[in-house]
C-alpha atoms as a PDB file:
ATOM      1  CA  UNK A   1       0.000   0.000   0.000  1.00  0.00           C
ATOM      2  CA  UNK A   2       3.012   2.510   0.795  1.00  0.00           C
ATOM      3  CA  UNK A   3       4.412   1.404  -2.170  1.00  0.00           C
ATOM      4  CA  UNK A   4       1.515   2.426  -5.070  1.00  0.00           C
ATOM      5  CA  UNK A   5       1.307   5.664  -2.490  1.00  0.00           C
ATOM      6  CA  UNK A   6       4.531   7.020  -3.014  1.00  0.00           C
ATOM      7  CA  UNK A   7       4.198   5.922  -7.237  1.00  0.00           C
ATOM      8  CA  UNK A   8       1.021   7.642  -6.819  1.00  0.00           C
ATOM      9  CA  UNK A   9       2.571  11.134  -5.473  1.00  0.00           C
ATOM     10  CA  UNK A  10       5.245  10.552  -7.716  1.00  0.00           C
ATOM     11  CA  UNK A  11       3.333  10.398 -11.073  1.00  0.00           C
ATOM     12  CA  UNK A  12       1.623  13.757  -9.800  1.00  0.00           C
ATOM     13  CA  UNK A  13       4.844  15.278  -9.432  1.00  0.00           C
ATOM     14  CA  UNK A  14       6.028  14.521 -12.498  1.00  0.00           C
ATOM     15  CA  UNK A  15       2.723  16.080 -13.778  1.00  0.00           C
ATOM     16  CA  UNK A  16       2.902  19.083 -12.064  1.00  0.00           C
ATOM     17  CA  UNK A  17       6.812  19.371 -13.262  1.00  0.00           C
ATOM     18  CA  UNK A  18       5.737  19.040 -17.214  1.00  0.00           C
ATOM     19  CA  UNK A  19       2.974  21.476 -16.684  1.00  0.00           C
ATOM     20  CA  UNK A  20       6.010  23.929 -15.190  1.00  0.00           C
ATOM     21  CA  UNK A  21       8.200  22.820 -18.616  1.00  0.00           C
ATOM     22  CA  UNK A  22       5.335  23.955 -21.124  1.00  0.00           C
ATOM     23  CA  UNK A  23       4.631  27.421 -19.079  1.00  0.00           C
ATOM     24  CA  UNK A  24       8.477  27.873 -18.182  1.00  0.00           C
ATOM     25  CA  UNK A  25       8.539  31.103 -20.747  1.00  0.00           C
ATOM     26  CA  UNK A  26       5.724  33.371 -21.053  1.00  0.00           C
ATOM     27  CA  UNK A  27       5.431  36.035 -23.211  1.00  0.00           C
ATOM     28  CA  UNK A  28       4.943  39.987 -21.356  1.00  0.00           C
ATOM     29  CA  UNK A  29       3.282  42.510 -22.905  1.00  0.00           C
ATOM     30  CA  UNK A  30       4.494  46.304 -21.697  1.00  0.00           C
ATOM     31  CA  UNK A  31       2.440  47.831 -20.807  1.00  0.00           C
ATOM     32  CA  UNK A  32      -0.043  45.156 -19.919  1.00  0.00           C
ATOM     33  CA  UNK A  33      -2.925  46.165 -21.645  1.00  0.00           C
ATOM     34  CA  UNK A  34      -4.697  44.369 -24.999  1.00  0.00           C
ATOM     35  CA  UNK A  35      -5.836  47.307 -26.788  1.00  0.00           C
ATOM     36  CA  UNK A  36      -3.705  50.220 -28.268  1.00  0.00           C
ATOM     37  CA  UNK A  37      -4.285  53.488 -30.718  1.00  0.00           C
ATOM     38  CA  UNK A  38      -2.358  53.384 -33.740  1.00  0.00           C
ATOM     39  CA  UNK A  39       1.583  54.553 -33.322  1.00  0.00           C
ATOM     40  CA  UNK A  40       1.475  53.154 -29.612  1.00  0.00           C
ATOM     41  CA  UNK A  41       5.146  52.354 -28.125  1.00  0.00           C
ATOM     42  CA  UNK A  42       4.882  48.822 -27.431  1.00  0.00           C
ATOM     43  CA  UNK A  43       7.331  46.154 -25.766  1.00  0.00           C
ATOM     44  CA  UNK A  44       6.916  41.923 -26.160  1.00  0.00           C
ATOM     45  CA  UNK A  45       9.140  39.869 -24.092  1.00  0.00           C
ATOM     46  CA  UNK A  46       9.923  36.340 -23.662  1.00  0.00           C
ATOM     47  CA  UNK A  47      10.335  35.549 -19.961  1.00  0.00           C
ATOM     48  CA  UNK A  48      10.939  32.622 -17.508  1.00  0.00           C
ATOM     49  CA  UNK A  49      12.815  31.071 -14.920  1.00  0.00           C
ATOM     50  CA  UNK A  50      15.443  29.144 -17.238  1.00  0.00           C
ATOM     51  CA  UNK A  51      16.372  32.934 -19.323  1.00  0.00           C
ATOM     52  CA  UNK A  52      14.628  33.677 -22.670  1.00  0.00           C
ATOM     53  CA  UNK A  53      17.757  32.383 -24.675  1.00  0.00           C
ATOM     54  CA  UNK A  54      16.422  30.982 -28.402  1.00  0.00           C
ATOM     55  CA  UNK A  55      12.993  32.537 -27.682  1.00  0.00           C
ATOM     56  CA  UNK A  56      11.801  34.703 -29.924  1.00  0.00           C
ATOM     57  CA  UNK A  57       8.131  36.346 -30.283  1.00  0.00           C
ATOM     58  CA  UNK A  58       5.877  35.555 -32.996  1.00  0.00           C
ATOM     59  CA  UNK A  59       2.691  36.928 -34.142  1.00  0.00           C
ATOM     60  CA  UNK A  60      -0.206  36.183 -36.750  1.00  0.00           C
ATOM     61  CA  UNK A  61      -2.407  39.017 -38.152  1.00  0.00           C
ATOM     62  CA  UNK A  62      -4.651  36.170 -40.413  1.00  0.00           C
ATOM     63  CA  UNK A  63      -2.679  36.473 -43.197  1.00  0.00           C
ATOM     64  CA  UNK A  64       0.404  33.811 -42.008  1.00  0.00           C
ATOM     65  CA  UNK A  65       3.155  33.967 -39.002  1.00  0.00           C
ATOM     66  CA  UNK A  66       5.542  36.164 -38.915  1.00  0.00           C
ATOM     67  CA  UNK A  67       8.814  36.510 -36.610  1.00  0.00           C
ATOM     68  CA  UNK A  68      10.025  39.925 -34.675  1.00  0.00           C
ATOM     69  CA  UNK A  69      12.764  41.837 -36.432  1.00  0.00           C
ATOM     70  CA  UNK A  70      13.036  38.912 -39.510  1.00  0.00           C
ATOM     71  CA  UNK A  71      13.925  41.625 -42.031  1.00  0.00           C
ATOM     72  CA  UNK A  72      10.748  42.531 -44.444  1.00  0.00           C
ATOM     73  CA  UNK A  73       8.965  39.656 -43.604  1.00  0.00           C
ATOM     74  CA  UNK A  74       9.250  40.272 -39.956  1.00  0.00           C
ATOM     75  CA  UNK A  75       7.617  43.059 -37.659  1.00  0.00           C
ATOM     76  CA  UNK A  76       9.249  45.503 -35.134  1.00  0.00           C
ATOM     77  CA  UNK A  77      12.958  44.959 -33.692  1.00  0.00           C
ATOM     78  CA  UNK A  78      14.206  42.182 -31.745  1.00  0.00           C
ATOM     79  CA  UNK A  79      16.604  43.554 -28.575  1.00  0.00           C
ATOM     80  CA  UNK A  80      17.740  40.873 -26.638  1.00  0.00           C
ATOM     81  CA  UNK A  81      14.578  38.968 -25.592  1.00  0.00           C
ATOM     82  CA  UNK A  82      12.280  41.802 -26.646  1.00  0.00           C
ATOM     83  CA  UNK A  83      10.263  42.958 -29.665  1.00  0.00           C
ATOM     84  CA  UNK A  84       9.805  46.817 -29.531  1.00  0.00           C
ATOM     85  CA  UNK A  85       7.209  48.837 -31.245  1.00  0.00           C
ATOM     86  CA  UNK A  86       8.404  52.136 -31.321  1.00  0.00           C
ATOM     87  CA  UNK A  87       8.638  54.183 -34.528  1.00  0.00           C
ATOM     88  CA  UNK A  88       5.784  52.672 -36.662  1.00  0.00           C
ATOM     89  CA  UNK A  89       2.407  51.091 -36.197  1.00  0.00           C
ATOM     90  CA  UNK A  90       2.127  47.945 -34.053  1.00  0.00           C
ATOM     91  CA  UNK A  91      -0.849  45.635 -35.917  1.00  0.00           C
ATOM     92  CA  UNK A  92      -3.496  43.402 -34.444  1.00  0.00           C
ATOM     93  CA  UNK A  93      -3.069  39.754 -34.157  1.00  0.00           C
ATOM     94  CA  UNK A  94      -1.989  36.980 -32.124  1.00  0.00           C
ATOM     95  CA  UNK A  95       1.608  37.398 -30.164  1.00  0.00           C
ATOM     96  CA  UNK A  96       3.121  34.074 -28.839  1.00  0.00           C
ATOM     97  CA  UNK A  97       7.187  32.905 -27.891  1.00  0.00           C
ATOM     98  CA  UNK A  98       8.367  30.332 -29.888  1.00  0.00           C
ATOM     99  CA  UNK A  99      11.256  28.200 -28.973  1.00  0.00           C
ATOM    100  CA  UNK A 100      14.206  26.706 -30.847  1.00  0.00           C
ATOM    101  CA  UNK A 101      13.054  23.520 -30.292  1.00  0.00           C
ATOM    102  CA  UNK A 102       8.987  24.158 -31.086  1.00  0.00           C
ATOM    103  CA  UNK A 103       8.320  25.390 -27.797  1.00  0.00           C
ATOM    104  CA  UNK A 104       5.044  27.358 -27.225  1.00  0.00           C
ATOM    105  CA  UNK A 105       3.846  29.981 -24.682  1.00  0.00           C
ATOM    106  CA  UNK A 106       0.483  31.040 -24.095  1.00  0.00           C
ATOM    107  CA  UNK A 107      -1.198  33.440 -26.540  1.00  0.00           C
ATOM    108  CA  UNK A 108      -1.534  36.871 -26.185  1.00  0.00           C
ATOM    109  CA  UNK A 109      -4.319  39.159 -28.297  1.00  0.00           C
ATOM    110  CA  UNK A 110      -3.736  42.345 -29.194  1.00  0.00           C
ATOM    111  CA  UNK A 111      -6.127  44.650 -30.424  1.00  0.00           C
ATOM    112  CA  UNK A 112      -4.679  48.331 -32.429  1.00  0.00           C
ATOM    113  CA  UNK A 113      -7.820  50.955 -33.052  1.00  0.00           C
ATOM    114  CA  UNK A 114      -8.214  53.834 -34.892  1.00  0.00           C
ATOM    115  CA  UNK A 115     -11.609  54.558 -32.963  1.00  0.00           C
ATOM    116  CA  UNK A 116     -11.943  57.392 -30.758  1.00  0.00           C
ATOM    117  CA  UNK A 117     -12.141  54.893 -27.362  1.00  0.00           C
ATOM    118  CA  UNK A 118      -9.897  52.162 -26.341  1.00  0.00           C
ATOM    119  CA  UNK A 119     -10.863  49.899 -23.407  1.00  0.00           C
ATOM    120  CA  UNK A 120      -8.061  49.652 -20.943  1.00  0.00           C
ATOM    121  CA  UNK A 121      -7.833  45.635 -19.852  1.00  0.00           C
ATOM    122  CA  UNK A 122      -5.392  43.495 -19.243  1.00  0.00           C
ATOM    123  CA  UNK A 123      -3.139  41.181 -21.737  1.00  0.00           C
ATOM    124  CA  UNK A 124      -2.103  38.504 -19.190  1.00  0.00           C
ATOM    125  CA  UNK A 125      -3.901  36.423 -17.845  1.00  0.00           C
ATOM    126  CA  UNK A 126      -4.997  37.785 -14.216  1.00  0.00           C
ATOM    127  CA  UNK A 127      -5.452  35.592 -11.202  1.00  0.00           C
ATOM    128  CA  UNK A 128      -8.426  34.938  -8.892  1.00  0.00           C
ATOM    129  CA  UNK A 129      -8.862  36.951  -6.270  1.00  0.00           C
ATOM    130  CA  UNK A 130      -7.147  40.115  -7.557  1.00  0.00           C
ATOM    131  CA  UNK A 131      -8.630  43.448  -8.092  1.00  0.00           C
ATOM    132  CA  UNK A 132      -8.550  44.652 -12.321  1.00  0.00           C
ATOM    133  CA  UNK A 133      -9.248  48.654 -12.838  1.00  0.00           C
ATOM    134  CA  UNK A 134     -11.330  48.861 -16.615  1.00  0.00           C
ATOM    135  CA  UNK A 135     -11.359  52.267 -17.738  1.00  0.00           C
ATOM    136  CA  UNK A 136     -12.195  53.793 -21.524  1.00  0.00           C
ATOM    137  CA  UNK A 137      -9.857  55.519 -22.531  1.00  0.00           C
ATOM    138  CA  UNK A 138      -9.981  58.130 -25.168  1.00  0.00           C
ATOM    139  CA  UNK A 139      -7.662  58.776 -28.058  1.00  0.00           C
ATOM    140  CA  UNK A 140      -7.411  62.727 -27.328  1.00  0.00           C
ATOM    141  CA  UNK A 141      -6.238  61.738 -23.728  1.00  0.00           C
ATOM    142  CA  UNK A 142      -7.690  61.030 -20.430  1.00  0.00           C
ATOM    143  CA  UNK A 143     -10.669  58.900 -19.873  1.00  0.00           C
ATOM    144  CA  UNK A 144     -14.219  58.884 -20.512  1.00  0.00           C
ATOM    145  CA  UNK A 145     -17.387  58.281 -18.773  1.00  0.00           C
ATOM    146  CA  UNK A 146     -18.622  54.810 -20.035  1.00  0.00           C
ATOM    147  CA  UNK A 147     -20.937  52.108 -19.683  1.00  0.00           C
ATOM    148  CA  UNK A 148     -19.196  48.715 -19.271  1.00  0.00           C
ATOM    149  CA  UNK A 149     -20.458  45.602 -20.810  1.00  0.00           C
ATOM    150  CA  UNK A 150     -19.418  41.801 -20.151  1.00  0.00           C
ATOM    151  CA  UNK A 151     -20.618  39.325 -22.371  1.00  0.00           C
ATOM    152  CA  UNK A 152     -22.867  41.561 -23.990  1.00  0.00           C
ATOM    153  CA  UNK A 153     -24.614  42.639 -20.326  1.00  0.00           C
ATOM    154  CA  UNK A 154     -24.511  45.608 -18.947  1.00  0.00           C
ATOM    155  CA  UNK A 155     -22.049  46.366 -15.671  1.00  0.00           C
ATOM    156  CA  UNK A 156     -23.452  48.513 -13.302  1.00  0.00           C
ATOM    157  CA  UNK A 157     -26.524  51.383 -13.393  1.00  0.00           C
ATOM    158  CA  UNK A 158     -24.992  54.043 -14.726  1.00  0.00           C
ATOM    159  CA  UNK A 159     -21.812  55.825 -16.707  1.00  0.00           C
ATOM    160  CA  UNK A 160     -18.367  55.609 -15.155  1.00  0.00           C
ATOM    161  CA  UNK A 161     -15.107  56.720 -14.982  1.00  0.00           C
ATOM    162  CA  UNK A 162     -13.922  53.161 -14.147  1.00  0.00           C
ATOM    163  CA  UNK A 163     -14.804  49.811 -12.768  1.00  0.00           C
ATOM    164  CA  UNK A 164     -13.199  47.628 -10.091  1.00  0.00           C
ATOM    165  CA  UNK A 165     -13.440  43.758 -10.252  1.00  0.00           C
ATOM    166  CA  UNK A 166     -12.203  41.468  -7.446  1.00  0.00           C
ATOM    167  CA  UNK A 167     -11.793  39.075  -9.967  1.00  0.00           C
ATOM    168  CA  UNK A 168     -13.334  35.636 -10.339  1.00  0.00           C
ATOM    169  CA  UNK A 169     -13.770  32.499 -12.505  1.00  0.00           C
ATOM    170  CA  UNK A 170     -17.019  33.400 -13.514  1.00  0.00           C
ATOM    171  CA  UNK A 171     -15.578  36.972 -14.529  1.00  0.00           C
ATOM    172  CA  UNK A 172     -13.588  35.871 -17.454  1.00  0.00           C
ATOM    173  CA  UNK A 173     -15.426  36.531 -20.679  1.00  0.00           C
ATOM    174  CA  UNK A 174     -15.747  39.368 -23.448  1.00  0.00           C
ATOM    175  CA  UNK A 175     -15.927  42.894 -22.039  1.00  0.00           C
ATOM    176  CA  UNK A 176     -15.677  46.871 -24.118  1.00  0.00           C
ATOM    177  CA  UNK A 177     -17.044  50.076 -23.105  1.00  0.00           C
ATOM    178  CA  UNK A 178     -19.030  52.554 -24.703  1.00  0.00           C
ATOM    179  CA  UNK A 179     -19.398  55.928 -24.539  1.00  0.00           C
ATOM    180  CA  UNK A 180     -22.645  58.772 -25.829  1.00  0.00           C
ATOM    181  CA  UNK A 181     -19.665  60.875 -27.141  1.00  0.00           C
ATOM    182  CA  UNK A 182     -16.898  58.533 -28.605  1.00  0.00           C
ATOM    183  CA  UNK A 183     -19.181  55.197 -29.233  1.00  0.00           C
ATOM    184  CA  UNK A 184     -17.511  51.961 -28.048  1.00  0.00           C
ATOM    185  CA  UNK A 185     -14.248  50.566 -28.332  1.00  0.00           C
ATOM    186  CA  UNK A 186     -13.276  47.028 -29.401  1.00  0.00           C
ATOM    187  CA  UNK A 187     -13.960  43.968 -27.139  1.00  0.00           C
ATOM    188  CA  UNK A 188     -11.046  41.729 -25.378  1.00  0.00           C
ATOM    189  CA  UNK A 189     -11.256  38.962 -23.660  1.00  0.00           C
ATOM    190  CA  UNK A 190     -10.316  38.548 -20.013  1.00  0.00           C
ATOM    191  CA  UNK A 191      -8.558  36.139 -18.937  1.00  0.00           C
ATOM    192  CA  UNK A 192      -8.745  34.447 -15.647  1.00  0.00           C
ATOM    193  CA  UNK A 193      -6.286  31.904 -13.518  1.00  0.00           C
ATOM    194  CA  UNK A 194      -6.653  30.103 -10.466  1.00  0.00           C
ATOM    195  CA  UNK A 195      -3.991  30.791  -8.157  1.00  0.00           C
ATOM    196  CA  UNK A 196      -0.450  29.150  -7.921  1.00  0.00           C
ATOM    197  CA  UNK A 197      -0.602  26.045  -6.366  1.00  0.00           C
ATOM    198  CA  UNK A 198       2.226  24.741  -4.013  1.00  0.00           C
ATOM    199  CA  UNK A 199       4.181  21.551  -5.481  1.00  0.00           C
ATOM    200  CA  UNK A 200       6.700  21.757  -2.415  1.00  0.00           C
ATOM    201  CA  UNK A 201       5.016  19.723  -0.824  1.00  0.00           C
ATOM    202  CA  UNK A 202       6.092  16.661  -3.943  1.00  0.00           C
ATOM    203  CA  UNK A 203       9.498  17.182  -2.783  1.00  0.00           C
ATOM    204  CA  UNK A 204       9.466  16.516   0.873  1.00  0.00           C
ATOM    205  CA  UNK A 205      10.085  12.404   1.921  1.00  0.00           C
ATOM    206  CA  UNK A 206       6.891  10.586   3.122  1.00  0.00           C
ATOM    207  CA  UNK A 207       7.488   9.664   6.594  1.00  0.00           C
END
């Protein structure tokens, strides 16, 4: 019985480990936020515990993959383990790192407008428990008085500068603002993690 116990704990371990492995580089977006007006300054880096050596970031627009700073086929300029946007037009699409080996981090969306409202939200993921700030933001500067919508419902009575979420599970979903001066901005999708387990506990003997 002791002995199909400790295989037992082991086999998790080694579950939790290659979980670890795929998610050991993420990809940051600076600042974290999904949506951006045309001519933003934007920085994508590869990070994780084991350096962001061979990692480079990748993105997809619909029309095929393309690789940070790969000459004219490529998009911004690659700086160590960062992609910077700084003297032309970032462009909507899907931003991932890709290792030399065919590794994959998690995806990240971003969203360039040339409306008059952006909605300010996240890129990463955010974890349960933790408070997100939404706010409309316009393209003339500062922010605007908006209703907030989440899956297509309504958030709250009335127009606001911002809203405050302790977040959830049940909060992650499809949310955009709109405004009786500027319209709406584009929709993003939140998304939402549990929070970081302890595997310590894998390591220590079984007494």
């Amino acid at each position: 019985m002791r002995t199909s116990s400790v295989a037992l704990l082991l086999g998790v371990c080694v579950l939790l480990l290659s979980a670890l492995t795929v998610c050991a580089v993420s990809l940051s977006v600076s600042p974290n936020l999904q949506q951006f007006f045309t001519a933003a300054s934007v920085s994508l880096t590869c990070e994780g515990q084991l350096g962001s050596d061979g990692w480079t970031v990748k993105r997809d627009t619909g029309s095929g993959t393309e690789s940070c700073g790969a000459g004219g086929r490529g998009f911004g300029r690659f700086n160590g383990s960062s992609c910077l946007f700084d003297e032309f037009e970032p462009i909507s699409g899907v931003y991932w790192c890709k290792g030399e080996a065919g590794e994959k981090s998690e995806e990240v969306n971003i969203t360039v407008s040339d409306k008059h409202v952006i909605l300010e939200i996240p890129a990463l993921p955010v974890r349960t428990g933790s408070d997100v700030t939404l706010r409309c933001k316009k393209k003339t500067g500062g922010t605007a008085a908006a209703y907030f919508y989440f899956n297509g419902r309504l958030v709250g009575p009335k127009s606001e500068k911002n809203i405050t979420i302790n977040v959830q599970q049940s909060d992650e979903g499809l949310y955009w603002c709109s405004t009786d001066e500027f319209g709406s901005s584009p929709q993003s999708f939140l998304r939402v993690r549990g929070q970081i387990t302890d595997i310590t506990s894998c390591l220590k003997p079984i007494c």
